[in-house]
C-alpha atoms as a PDB file:
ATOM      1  CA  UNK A   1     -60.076  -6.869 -39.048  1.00  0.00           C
ATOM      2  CA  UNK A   2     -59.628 -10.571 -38.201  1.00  0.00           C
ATOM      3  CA  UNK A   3     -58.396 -11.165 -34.122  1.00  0.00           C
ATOM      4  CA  UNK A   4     -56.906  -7.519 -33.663  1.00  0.00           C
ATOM      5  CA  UNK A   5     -59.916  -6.400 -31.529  1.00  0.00           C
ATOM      6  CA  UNK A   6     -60.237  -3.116 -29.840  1.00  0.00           C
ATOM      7  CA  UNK A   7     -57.506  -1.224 -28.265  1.00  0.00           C
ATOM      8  CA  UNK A   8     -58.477  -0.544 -24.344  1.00  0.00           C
ATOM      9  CA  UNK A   9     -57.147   3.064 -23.200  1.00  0.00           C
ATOM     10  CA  UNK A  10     -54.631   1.730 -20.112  1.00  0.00           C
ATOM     11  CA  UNK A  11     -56.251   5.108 -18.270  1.00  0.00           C
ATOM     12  CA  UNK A  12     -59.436   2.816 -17.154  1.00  0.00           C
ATOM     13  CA  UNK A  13     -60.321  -0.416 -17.645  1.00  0.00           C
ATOM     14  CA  UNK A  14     -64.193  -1.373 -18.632  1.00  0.00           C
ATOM     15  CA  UNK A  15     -65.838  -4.200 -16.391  1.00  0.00           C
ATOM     16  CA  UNK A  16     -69.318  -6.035 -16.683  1.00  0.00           C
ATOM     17  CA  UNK A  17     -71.463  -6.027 -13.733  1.00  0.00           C
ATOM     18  CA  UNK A  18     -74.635  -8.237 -14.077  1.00  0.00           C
ATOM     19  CA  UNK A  19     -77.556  -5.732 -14.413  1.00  0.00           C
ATOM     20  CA  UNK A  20     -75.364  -2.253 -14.595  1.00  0.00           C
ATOM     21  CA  UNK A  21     -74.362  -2.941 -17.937  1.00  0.00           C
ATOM     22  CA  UNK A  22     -70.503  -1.709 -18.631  1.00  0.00           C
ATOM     23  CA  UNK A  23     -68.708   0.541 -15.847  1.00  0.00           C
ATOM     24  CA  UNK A  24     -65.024   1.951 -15.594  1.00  0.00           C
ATOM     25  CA  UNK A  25     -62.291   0.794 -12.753  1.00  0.00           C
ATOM     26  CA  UNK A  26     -59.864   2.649 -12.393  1.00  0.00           C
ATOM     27  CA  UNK A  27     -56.142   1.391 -14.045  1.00  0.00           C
ATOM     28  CA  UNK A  28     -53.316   0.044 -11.791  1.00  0.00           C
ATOM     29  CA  UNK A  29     -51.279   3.378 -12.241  1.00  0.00           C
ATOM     30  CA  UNK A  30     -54.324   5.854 -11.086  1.00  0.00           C
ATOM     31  CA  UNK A  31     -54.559   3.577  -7.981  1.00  0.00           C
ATOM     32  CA  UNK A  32     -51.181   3.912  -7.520  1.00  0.00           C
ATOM     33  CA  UNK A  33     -50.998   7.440  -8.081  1.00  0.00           C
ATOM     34  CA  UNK A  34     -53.995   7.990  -5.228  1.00  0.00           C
ATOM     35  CA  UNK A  35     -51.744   6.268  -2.672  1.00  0.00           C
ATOM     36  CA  UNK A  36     -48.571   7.704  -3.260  1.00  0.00           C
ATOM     37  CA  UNK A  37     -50.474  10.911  -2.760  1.00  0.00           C
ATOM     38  CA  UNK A  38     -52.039   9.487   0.419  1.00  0.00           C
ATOM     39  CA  UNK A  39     -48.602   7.947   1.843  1.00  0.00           C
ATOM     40  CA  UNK A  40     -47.463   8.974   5.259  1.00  0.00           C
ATOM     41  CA  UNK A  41     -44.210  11.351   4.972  1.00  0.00           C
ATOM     42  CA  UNK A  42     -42.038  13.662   6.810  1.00  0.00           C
ATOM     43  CA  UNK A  43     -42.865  16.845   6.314  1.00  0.00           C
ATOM     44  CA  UNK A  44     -41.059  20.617   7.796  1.00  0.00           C
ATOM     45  CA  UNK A  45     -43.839  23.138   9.638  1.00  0.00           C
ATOM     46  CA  UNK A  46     -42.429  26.998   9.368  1.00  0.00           C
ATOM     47  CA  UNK A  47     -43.383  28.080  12.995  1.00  0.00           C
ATOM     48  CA  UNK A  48     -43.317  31.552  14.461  1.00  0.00           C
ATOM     49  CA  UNK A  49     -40.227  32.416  16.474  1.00  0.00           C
ATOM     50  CA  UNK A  50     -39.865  30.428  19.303  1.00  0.00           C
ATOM     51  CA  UNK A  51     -43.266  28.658  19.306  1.00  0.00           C
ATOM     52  CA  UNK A  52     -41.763  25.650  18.464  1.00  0.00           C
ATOM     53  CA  UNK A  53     -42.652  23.347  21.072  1.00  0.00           C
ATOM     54  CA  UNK A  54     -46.072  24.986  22.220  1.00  0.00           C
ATOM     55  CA  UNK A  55     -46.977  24.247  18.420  1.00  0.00           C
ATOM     56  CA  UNK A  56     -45.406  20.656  18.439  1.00  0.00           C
ATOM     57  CA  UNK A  57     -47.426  19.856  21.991  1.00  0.00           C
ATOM     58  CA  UNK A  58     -50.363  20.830  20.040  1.00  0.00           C
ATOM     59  CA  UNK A  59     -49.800  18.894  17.029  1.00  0.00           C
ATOM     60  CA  UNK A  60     -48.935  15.535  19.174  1.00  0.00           C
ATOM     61  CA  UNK A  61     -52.160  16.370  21.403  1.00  0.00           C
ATOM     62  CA  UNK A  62     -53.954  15.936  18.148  1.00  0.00           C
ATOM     63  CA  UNK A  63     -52.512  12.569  17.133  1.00  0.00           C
ATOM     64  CA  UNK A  64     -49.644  13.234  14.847  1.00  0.00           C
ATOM     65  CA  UNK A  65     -46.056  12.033  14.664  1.00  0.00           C
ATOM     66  CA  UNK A  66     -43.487  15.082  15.305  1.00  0.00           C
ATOM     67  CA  UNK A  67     -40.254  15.194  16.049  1.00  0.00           C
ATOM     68  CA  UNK A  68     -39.074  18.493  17.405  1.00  0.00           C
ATOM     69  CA  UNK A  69     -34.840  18.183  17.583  1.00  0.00           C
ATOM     70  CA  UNK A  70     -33.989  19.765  20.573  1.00  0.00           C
ATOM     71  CA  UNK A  71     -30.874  20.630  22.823  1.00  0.00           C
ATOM     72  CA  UNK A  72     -29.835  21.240  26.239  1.00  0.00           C
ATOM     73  CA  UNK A  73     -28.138  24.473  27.177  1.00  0.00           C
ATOM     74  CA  UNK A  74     -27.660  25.437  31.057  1.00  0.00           C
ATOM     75  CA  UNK A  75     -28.703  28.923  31.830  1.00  0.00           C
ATOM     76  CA  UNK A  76     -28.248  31.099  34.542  1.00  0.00           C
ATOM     77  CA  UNK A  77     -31.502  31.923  36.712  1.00  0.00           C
ATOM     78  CA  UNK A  78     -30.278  34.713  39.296  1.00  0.00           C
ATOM     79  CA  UNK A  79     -29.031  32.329  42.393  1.00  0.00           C
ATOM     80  CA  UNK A  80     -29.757  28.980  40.227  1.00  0.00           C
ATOM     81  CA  UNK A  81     -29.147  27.167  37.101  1.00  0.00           C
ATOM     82  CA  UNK A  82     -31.599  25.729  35.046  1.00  0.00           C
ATOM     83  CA  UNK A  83     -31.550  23.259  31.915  1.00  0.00           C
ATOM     84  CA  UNK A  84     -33.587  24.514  29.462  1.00  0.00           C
ATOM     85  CA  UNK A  85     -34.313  22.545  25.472  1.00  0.00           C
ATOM     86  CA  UNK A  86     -33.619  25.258  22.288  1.00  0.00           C
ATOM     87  CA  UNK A  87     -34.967  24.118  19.044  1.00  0.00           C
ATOM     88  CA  UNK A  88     -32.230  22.561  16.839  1.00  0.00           C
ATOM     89  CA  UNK A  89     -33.439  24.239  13.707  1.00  0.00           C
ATOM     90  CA  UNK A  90     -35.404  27.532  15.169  1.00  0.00           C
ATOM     91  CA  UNK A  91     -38.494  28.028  13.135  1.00  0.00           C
ATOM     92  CA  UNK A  92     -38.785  24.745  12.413  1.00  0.00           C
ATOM     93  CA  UNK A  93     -40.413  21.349  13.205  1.00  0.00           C
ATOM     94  CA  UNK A  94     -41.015  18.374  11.466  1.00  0.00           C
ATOM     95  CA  UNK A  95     -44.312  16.187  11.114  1.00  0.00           C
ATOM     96  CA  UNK A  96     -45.398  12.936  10.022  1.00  0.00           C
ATOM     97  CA  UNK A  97     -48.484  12.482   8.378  1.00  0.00           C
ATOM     98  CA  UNK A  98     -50.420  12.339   5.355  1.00  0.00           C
ATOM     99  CA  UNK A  99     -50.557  15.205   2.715  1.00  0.00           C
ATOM    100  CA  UNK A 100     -54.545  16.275   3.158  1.00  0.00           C
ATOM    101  CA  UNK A 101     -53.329  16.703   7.184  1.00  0.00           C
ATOM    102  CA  UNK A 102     -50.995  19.583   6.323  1.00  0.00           C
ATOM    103  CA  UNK A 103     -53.775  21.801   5.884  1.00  0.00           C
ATOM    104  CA  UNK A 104     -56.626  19.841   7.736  1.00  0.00           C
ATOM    105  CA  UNK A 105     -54.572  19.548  11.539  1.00  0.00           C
ATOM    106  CA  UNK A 106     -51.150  21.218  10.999  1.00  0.00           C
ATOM    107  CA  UNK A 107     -51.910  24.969   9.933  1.00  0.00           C
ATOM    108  CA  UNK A 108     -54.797  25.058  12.256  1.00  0.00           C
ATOM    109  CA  UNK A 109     -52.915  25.543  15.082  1.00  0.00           C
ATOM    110  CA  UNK A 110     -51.958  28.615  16.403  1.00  0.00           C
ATOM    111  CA  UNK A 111     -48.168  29.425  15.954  1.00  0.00           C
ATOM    112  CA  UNK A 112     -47.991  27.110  12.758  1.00  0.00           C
ATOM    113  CA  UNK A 113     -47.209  29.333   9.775  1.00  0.00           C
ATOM    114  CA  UNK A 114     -46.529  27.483   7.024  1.00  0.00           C
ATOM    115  CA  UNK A 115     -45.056  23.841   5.614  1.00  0.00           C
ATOM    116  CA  UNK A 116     -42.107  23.844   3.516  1.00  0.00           C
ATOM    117  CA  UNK A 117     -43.458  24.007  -0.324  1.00  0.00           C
ATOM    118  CA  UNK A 118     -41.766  23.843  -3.541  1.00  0.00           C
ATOM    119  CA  UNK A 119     -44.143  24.932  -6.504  1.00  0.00           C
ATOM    120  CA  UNK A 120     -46.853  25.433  -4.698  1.00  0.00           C
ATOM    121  CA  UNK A 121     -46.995  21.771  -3.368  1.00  0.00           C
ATOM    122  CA  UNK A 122     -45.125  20.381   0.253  1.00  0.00           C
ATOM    123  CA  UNK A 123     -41.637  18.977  -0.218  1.00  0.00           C
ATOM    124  CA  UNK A 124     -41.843  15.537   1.519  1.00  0.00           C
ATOM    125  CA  UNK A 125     -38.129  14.850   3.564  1.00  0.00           C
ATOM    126  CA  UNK A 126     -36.688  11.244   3.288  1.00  0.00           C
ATOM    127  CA  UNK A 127     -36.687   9.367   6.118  1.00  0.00           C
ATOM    128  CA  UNK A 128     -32.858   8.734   6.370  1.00  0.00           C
ATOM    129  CA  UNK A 129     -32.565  12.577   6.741  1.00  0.00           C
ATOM    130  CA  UNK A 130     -35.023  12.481   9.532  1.00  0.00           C
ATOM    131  CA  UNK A 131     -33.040   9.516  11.201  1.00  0.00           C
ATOM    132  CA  UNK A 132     -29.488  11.289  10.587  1.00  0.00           C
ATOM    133  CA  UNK A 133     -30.662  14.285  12.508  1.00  0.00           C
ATOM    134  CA  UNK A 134     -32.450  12.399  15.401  1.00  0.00           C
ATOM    135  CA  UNK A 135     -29.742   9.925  15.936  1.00  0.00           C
ATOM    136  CA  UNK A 136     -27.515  13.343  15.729  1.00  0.00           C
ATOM    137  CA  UNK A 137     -29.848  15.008  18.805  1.00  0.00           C
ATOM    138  CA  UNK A 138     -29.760  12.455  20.768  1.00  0.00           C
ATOM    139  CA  UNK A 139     -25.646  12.381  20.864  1.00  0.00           C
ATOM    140  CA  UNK A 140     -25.870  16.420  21.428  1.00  0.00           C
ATOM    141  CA  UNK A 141     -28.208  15.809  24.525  1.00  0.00           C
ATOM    142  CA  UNK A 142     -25.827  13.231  26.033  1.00  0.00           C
ATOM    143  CA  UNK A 143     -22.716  15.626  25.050  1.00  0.00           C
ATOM    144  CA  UNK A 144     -23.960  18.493  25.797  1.00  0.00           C
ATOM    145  CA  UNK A 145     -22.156  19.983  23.077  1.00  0.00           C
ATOM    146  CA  UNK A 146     -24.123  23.626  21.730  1.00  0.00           C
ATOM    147  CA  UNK A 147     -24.782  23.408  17.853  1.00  0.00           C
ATOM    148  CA  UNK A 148     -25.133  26.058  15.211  1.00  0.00           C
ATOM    149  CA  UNK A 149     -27.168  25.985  12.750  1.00  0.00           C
ATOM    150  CA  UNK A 150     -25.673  26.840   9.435  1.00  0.00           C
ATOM    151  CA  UNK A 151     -26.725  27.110   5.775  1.00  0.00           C
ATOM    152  CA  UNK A 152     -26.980  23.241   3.959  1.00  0.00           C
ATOM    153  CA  UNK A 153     -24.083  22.462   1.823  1.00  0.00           C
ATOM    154  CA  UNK A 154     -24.987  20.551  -1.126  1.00  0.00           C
ATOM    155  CA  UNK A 155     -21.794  19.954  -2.914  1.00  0.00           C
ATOM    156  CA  UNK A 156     -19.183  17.143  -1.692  1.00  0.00           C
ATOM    157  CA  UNK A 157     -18.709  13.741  -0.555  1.00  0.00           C
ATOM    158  CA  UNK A 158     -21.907  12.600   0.510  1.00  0.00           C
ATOM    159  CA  UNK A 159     -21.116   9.773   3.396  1.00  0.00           C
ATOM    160  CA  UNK A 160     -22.156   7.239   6.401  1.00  0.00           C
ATOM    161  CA  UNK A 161     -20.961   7.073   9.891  1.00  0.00           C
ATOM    162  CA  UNK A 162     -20.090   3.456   9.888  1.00  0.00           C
ATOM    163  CA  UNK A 163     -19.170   2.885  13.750  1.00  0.00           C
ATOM    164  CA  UNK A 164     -19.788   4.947  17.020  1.00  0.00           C
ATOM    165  CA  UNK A 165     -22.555   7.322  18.714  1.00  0.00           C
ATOM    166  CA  UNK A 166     -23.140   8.349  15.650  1.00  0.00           C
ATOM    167  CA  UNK A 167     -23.529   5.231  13.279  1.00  0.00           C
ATOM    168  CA  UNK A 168     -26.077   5.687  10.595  1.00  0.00           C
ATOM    169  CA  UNK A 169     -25.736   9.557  10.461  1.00  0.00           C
ATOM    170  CA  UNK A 170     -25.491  10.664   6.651  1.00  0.00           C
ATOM    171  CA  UNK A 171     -24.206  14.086   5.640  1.00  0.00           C
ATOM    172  CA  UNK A 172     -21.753  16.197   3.436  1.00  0.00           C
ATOM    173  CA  UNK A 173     -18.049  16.329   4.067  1.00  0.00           C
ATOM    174  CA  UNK A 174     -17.125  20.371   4.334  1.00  0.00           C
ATOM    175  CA  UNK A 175     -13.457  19.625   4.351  1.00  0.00           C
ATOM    176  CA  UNK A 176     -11.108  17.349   5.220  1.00  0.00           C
ATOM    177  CA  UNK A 177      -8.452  17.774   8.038  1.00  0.00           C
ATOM    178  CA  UNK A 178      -5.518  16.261   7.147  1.00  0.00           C
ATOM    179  CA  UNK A 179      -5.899  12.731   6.941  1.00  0.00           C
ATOM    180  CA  UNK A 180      -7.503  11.101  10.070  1.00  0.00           C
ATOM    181  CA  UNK A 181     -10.289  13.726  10.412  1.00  0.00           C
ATOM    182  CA  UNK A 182     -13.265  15.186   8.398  1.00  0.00           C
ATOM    183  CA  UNK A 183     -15.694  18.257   9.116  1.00  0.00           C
ATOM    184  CA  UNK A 184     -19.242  16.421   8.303  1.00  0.00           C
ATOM    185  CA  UNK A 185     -22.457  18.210   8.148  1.00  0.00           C
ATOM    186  CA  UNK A 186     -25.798  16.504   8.634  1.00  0.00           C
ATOM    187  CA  UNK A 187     -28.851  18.516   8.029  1.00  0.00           C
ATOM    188  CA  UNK A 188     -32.414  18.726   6.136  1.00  0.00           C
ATOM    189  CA  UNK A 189     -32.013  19.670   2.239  1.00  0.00           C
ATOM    190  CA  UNK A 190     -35.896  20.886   2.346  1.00  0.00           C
ATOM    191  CA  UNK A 191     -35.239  23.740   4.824  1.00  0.00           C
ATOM    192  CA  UNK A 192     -31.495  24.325   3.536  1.00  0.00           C
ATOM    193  CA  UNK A 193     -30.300  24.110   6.728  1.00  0.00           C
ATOM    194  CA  UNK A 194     -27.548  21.484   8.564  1.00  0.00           C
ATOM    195  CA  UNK A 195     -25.016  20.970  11.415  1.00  0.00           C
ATOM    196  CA  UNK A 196     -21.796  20.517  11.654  1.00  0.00           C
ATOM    197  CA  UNK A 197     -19.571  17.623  13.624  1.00  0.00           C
ATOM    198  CA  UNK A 198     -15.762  16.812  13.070  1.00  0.00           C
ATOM    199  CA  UNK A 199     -15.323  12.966  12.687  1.00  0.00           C
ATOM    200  CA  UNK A 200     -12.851  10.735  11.933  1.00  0.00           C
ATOM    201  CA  UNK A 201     -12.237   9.865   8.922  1.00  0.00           C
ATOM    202  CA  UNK A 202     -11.838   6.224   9.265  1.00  0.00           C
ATOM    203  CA  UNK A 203     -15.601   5.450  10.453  1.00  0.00           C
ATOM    204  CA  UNK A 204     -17.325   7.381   6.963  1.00  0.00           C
ATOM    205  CA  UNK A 205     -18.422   5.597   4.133  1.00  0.00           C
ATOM    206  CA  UNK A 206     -18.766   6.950   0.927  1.00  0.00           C
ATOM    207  CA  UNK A 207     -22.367   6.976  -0.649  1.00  0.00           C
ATOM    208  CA  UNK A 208     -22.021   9.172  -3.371  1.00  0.00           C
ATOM    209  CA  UNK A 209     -19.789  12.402  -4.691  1.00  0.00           C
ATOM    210  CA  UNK A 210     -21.284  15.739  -6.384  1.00  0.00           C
ATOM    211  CA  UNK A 211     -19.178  18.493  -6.640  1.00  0.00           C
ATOM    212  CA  UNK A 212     -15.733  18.812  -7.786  1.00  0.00           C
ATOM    213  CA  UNK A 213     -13.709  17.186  -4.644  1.00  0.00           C
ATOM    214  CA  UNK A 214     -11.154  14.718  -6.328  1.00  0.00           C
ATOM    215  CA  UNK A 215     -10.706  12.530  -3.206  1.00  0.00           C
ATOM    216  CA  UNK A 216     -12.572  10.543  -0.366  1.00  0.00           C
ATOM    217  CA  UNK A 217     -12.419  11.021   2.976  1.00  0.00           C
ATOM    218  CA  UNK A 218      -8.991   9.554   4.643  1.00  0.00           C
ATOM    219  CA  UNK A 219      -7.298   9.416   0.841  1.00  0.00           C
END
């Protein structure tokens, strides 16, 4: 067959150890594979109502990364007021951590009931969502301003607050008020849920369109 050898199967590669005869290493895509599926990402935790932050003091008492959005509302307390922290998304909280943690650390504490799946497996979130909607709670808790959640819009121009509080926020334009101002909504695709903030129009930046809007914002 002259120099056409043998064909090696890219699944494993052989390799000669002095003494152990022939053994099998794994190929450069299965080790690839086994970290993707070991990488660190954001992740949603279904919570029972209003056990939020008793379920995210647990989590962060047991070494992982959440971020609970939060934000202030003042209250009445008979002859006083008081400041008290509502969950952003109610239900919901979001950790960081490796897959085999979701079921190891996360669901084992009381009040945690589930983690956002699709298929059967845990929809990781992107990080620039979890940015957008922390840079977004921050400017709520210096505002004061009350939020409402609302269902997530998918369709639209997707787009980037270029200058301000809120620089770096992504979301979806909802509509377009005249020409100077926008209705933007940032929010979390994996739990279909998203807030909404009118902007103007000049400071967003176009990063993609889906849908069937013919213009950008401020055109």
């Amino acid at each position: 067959m002259g120099d056409a050898g043998t064909a090696v199967s890219s699944a494993a590669v052989p390799h000669v150890t002095h003494g152990h005869g022939v053994h099998f290493e794994p190929s450069t895509i299965e080790l690839t594979a086994v970290a993707a599926d070991q990488a660190v990402r954001w992740y949603a935790c279904y919570t029972r109502s209003r056990h939020e932050k008793r379920v995210a003091a647990a989590l962060e008492e047991a070494g992982q990364d959440v971020f609970l959005p939060m934000y202030p509302k003042i209250s009445q307390w008979h002859d006083r007021t008081r400041t008290v922290y509502w969950a952003l998304f109610p239900g919901y909280l979001f950790v960081q951590c490796v897959p085999g943690d979701l079921t190891d650390v996360v669901l084992r504490v009381p009040g945690a009931v589930s983690i956002v799946s699709l298929g059967g497996k845990p929809v990781p979130i992107p990080d620039s969502e979890i940015a957008s909607v922390q840079r977004f709670a921050a400017v709520l808790a210096e505002t004061g301003e009350i939020p409402q959640a609302e269902p997530l819009v998918e369709e639209g121009w997707r787009v980037r607050v270029a200058e301000g509080p809120l620089a770096g926020v992504e979301g979806v334009v909802l509509e377009k008020r005249g020409r100077a101002r926008a209705l933007v909504q940032v929010g979390v695709r994996a739990i279909g849920q998203g807030l909404k903030v009118e902007l103007d129009a000049a400071v967003l930046e176009t990063i993609e369109k889906s849908g069937s809007e013919d213009s950008a914002p401020g055109e």
